[in-house]
Protein backbone atom coordinates (compact mmCIF):
# COMPACT_ATOMS: atom_id res chain seq x y z
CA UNK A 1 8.30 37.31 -55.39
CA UNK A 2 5.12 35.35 -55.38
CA UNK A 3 6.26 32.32 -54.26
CA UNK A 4 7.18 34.25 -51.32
CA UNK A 5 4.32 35.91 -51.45
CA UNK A 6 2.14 32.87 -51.04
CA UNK A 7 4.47 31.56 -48.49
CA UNK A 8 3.79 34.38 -46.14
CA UNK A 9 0.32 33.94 -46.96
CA UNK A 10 -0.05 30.43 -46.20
CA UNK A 11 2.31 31.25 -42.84
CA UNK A 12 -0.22 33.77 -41.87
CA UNK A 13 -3.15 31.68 -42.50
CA UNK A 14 -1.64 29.34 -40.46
CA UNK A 15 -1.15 31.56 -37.97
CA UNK A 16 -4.58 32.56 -37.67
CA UNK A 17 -6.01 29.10 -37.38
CA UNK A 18 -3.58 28.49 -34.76
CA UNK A 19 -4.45 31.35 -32.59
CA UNK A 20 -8.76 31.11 -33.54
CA UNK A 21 -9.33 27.89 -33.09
CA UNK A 22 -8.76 26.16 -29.53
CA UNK A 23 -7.15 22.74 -29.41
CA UNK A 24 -9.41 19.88 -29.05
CA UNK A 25 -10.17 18.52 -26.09
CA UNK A 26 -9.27 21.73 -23.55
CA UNK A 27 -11.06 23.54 -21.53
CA UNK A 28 -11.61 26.98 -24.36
CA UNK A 29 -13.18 23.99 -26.94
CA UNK A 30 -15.66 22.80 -24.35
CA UNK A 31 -17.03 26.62 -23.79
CA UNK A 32 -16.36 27.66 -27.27
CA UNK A 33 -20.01 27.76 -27.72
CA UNK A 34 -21.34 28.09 -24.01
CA UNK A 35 -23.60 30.77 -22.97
CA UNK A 36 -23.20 32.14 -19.26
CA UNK A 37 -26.15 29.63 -18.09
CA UNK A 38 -24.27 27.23 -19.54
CA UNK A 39 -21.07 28.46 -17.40
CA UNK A 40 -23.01 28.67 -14.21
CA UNK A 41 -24.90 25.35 -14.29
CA UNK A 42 -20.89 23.79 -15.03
CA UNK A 43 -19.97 25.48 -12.14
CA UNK A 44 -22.87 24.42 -9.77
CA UNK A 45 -22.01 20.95 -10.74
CA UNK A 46 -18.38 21.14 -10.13
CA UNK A 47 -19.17 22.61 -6.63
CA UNK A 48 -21.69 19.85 -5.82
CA UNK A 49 -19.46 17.39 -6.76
CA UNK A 50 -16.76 18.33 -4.88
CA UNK A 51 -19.05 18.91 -1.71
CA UNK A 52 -20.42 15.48 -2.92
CA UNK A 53 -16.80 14.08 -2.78
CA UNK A 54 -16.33 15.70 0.65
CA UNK A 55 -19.18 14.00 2.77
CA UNK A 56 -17.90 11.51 3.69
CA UNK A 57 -14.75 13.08 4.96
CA UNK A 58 -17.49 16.18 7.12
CA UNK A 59 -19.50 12.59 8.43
CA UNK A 60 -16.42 11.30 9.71
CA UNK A 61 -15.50 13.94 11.27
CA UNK A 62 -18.56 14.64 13.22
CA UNK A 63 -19.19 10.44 13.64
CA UNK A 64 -15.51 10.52 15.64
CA UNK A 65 -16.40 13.46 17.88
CA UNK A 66 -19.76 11.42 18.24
CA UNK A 67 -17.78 8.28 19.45
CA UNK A 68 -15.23 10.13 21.43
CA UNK A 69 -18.02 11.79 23.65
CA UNK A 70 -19.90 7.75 24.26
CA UNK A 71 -16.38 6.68 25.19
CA UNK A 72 -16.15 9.84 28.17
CA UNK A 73 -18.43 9.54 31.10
CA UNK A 74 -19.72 13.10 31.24
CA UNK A 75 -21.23 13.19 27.95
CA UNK A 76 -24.66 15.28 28.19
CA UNK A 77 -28.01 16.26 26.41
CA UNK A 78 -26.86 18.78 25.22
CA UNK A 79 -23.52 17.53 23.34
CA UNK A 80 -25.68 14.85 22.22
CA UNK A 81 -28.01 17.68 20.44
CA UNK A 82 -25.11 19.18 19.35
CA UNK A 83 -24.15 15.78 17.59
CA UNK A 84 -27.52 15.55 16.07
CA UNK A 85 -27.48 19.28 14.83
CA UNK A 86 -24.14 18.25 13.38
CA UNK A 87 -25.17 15.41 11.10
CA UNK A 88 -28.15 17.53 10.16
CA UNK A 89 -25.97 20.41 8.61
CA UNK A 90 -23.86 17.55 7.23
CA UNK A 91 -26.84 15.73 5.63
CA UNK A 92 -28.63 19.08 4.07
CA UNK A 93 -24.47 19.92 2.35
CA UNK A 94 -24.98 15.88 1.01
CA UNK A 95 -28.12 16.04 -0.32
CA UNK A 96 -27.28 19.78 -1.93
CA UNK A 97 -24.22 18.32 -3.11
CA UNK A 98 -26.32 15.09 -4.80
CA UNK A 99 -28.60 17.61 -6.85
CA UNK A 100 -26.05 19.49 -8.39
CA UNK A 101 -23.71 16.50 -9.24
CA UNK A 102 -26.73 14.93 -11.67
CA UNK A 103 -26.07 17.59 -14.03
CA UNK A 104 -23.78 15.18 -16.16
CA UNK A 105 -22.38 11.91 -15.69
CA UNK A 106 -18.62 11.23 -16.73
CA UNK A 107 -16.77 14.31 -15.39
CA UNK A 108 -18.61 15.15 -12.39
CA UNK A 109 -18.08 11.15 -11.14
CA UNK A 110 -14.79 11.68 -11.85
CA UNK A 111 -14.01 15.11 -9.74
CA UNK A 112 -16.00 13.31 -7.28
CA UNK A 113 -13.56 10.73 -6.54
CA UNK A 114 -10.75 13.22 -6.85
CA UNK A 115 -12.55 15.39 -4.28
CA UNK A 116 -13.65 12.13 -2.17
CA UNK A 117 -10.00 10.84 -2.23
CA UNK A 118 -7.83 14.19 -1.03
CA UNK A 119 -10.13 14.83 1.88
CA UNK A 120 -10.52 11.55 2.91
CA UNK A 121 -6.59 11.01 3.18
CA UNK A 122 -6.15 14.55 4.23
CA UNK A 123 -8.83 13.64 7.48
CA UNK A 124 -7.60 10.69 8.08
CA UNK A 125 -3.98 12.72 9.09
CA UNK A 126 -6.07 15.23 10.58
CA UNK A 127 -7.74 13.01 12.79
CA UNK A 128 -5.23 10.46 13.40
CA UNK A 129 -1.51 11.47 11.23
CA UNK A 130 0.37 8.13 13.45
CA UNK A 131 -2.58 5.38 11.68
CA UNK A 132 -2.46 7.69 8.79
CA UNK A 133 1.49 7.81 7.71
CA UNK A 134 1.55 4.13 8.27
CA UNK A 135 -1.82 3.05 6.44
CA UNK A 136 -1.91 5.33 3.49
CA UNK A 137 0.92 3.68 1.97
CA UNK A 138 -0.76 0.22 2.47
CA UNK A 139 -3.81 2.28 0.37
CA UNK A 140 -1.46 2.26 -3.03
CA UNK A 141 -2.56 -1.91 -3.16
CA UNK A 142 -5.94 -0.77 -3.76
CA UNK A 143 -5.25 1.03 -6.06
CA UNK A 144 -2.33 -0.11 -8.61
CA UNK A 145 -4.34 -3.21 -9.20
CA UNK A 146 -7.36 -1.33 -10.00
CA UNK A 147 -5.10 0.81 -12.52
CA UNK A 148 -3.54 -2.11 -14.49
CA UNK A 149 -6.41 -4.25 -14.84
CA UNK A 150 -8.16 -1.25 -16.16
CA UNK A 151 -5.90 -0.51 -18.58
CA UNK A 152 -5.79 -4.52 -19.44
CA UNK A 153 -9.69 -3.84 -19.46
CA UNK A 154 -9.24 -1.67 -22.53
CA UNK A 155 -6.95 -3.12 -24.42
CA UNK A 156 -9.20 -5.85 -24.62
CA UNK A 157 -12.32 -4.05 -24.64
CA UNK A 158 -10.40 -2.43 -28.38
CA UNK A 159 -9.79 -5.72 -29.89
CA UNK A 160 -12.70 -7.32 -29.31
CA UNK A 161 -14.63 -4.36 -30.68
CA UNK A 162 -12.01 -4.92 -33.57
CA UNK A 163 -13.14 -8.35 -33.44
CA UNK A 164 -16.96 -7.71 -34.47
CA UNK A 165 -16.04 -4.86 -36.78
CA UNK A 166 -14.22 -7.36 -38.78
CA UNK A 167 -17.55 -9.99 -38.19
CA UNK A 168 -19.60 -7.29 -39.24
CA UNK A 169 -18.11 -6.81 -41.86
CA UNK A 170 -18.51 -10.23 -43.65
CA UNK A 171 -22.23 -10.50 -42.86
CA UNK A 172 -22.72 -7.11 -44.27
CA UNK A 173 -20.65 -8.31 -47.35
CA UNK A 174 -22.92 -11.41 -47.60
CA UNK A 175 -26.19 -9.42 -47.05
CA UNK A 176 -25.67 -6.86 -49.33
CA UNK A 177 -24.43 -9.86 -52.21
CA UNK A 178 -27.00 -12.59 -51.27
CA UNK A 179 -27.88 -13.28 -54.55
CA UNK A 180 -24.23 -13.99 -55.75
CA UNK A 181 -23.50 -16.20 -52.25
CA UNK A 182 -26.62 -18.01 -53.19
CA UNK A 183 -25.87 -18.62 -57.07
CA UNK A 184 -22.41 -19.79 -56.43
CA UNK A 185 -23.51 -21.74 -53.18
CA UNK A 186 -20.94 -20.52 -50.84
CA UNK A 187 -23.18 -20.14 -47.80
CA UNK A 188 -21.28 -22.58 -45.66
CA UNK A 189 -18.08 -20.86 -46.92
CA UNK A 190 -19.38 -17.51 -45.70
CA UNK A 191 -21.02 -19.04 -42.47
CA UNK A 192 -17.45 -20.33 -41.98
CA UNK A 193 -15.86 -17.36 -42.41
CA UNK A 194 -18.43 -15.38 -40.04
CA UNK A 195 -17.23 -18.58 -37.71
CA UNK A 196 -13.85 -18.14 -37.85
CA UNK A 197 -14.47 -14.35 -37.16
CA UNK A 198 -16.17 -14.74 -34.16
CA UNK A 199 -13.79 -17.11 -32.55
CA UNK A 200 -11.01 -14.59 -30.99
CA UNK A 201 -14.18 -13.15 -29.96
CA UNK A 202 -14.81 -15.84 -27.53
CA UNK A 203 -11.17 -15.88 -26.74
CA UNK A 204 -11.19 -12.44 -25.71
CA UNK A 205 -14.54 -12.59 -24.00
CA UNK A 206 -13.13 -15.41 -21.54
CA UNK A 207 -9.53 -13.41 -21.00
CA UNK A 208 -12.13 -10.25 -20.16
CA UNK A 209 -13.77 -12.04 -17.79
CA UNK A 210 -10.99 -13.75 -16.11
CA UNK A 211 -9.55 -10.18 -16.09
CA UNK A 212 -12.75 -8.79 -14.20
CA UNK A 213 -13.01 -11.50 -11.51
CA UNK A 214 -9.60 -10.46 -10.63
CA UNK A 215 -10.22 -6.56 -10.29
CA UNK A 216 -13.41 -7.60 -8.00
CA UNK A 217 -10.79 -9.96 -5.92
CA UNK A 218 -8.22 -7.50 -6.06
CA UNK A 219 -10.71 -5.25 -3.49
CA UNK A 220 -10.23 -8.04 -0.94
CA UNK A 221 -6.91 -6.59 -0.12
CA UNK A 222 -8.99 -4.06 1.57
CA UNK A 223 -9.28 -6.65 4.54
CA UNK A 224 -5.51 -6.65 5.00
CA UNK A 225 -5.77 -2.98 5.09
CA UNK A 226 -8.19 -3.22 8.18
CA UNK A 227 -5.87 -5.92 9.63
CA UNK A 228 -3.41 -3.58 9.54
CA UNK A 229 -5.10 -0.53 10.56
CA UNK A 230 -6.76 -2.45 13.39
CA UNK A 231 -3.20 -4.29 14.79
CA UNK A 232 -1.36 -0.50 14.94
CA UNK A 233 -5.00 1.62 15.97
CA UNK A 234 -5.08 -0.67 19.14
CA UNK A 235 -1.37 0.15 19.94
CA UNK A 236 -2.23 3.58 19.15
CA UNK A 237 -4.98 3.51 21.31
CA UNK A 238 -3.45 1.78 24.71
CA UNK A 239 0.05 3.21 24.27
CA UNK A 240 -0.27 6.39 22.82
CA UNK A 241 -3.66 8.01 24.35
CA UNK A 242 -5.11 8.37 20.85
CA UNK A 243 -9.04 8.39 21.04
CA UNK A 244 -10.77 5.25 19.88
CA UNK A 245 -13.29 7.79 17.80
CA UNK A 246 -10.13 9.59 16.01
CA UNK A 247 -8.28 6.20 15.30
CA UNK A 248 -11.48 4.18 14.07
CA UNK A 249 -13.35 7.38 11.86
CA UNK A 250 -9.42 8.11 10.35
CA UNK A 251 -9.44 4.36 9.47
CA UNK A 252 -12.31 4.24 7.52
CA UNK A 253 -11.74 7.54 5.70
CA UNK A 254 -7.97 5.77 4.75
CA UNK A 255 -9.60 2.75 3.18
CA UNK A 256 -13.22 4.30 1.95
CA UNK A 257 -11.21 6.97 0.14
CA UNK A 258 -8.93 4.21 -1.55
CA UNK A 259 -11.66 2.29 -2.88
């Protein structure tokens, strides 16, 4: 009976912890011990950086009506005011959007480019879906190569911090001994060892490199992009009646979001 008694126990005291304490990492650990300033400030920085990640998309928008009305010959004051009043509105919703998303750094950037790449694909089929159906897949070349060198970024990134740990470690070891390296005069053995430590170091260092010069020329793909998007917006534009404005503003938005 007490073995099962201290079973149950131990069951229920599991239990508890289980239903107490939130998993790390979610959403109830990070307001575990947030007040409701705390709360609000989290949300006025999620809002800004979504309206952040959206201005580009609103400027778009109003730049192709812009562009539509030079094209037209009976373009007046008055729309051009109404252009003007436009960007205005836009610019104050930027700037709004700026202040909040300072609040933090990681998170926010991220949800920015969340928020930045939806609307700029979803006004990009708005404004032009023909460009946009045929371009957007053209968009995933942006961004695969961004995703694997980034993760090829890491890996090495973790062994070359591996790397000095285990460097470190030896001078440590011969700092903290000095006297004994010194007495049994092994200070080019350790200096070779420290040596031999650094090396993959270098190794790594030169494979990291290689690996960032070609994530910066993997962006140039972005020019075949605007090939693309160029050969198909002019057929667009003198076969189908789409408006230069809708097909140029729709382009950018496809390859601005990718990036």
């Amino acid at each position: 009976m007490d073995r099962n008694d201290e079973k149950l126990s131990r069951k229920s005291e599991r239990s508890v912890k289980n239903t107490t304490t939130p998993p790390p990492g979610s959403l109830r650990m990070v307001l575990k011990h947030s007040d409701g300033l705390d709360i609000m400030l989290m949300t006025l920085g999620t809002i800004g950086c979504v309206a952040d990640g959206a201005s580009m998309s609103s400027i778009m928008l109003v730049l192709s009506n812009l562009m539509n009305g030079y094209a037209s010959s009976y373009l007046t004051l008055q729309e051009i005011n109404k252009y003007a009043l436009d960007l205005l509105y836009v610019a104050v919703g930027v700037g709004s959007g700026a202040f909040l998303g300072v609040l933090t750094e990681k998170v926010p950037n991220f949800i920015m480019n969340i928020a930045m790449f939806m609307t700029a694909q979803m006004t990009a089929v708005y404004l032009c879906w023909r460009l946009a159906i045929v371009a957007i897949p053209a968009v995933l070349m942006l961004i695969i190569p961004g995703l694997v060198y980034g993760k090829l970024l890491t890996d090495v990134g973790e062994k070359i911090q591996e790397a000095y740990t285990v460097a470190g470690g030896i001078a440590e070891q011969a700092l903290s001994s000095i006297r004994t390296v010194y007495s049994y005069v092994r200070e080019d053995h350790t200096a070779q060892s420290y040596s031999d430590a650094l090396e993959p170091i270098l190794n790594l260092g030169s494979k990291q490199g290689l690996m960032k010069g070609m994530a910066i020329g993997s962006v140039g793909i972005a020019y075949a992009v605007w090939a693309l998007q160029g050969w198909y917006g002019s057929i667009l534009v003198t076969e189908k009646g789409v408006k230069g404005g809708n097909a140029f503003t729709a382009g950018v938005c496809i390859v601005y979001g990718g990036l």
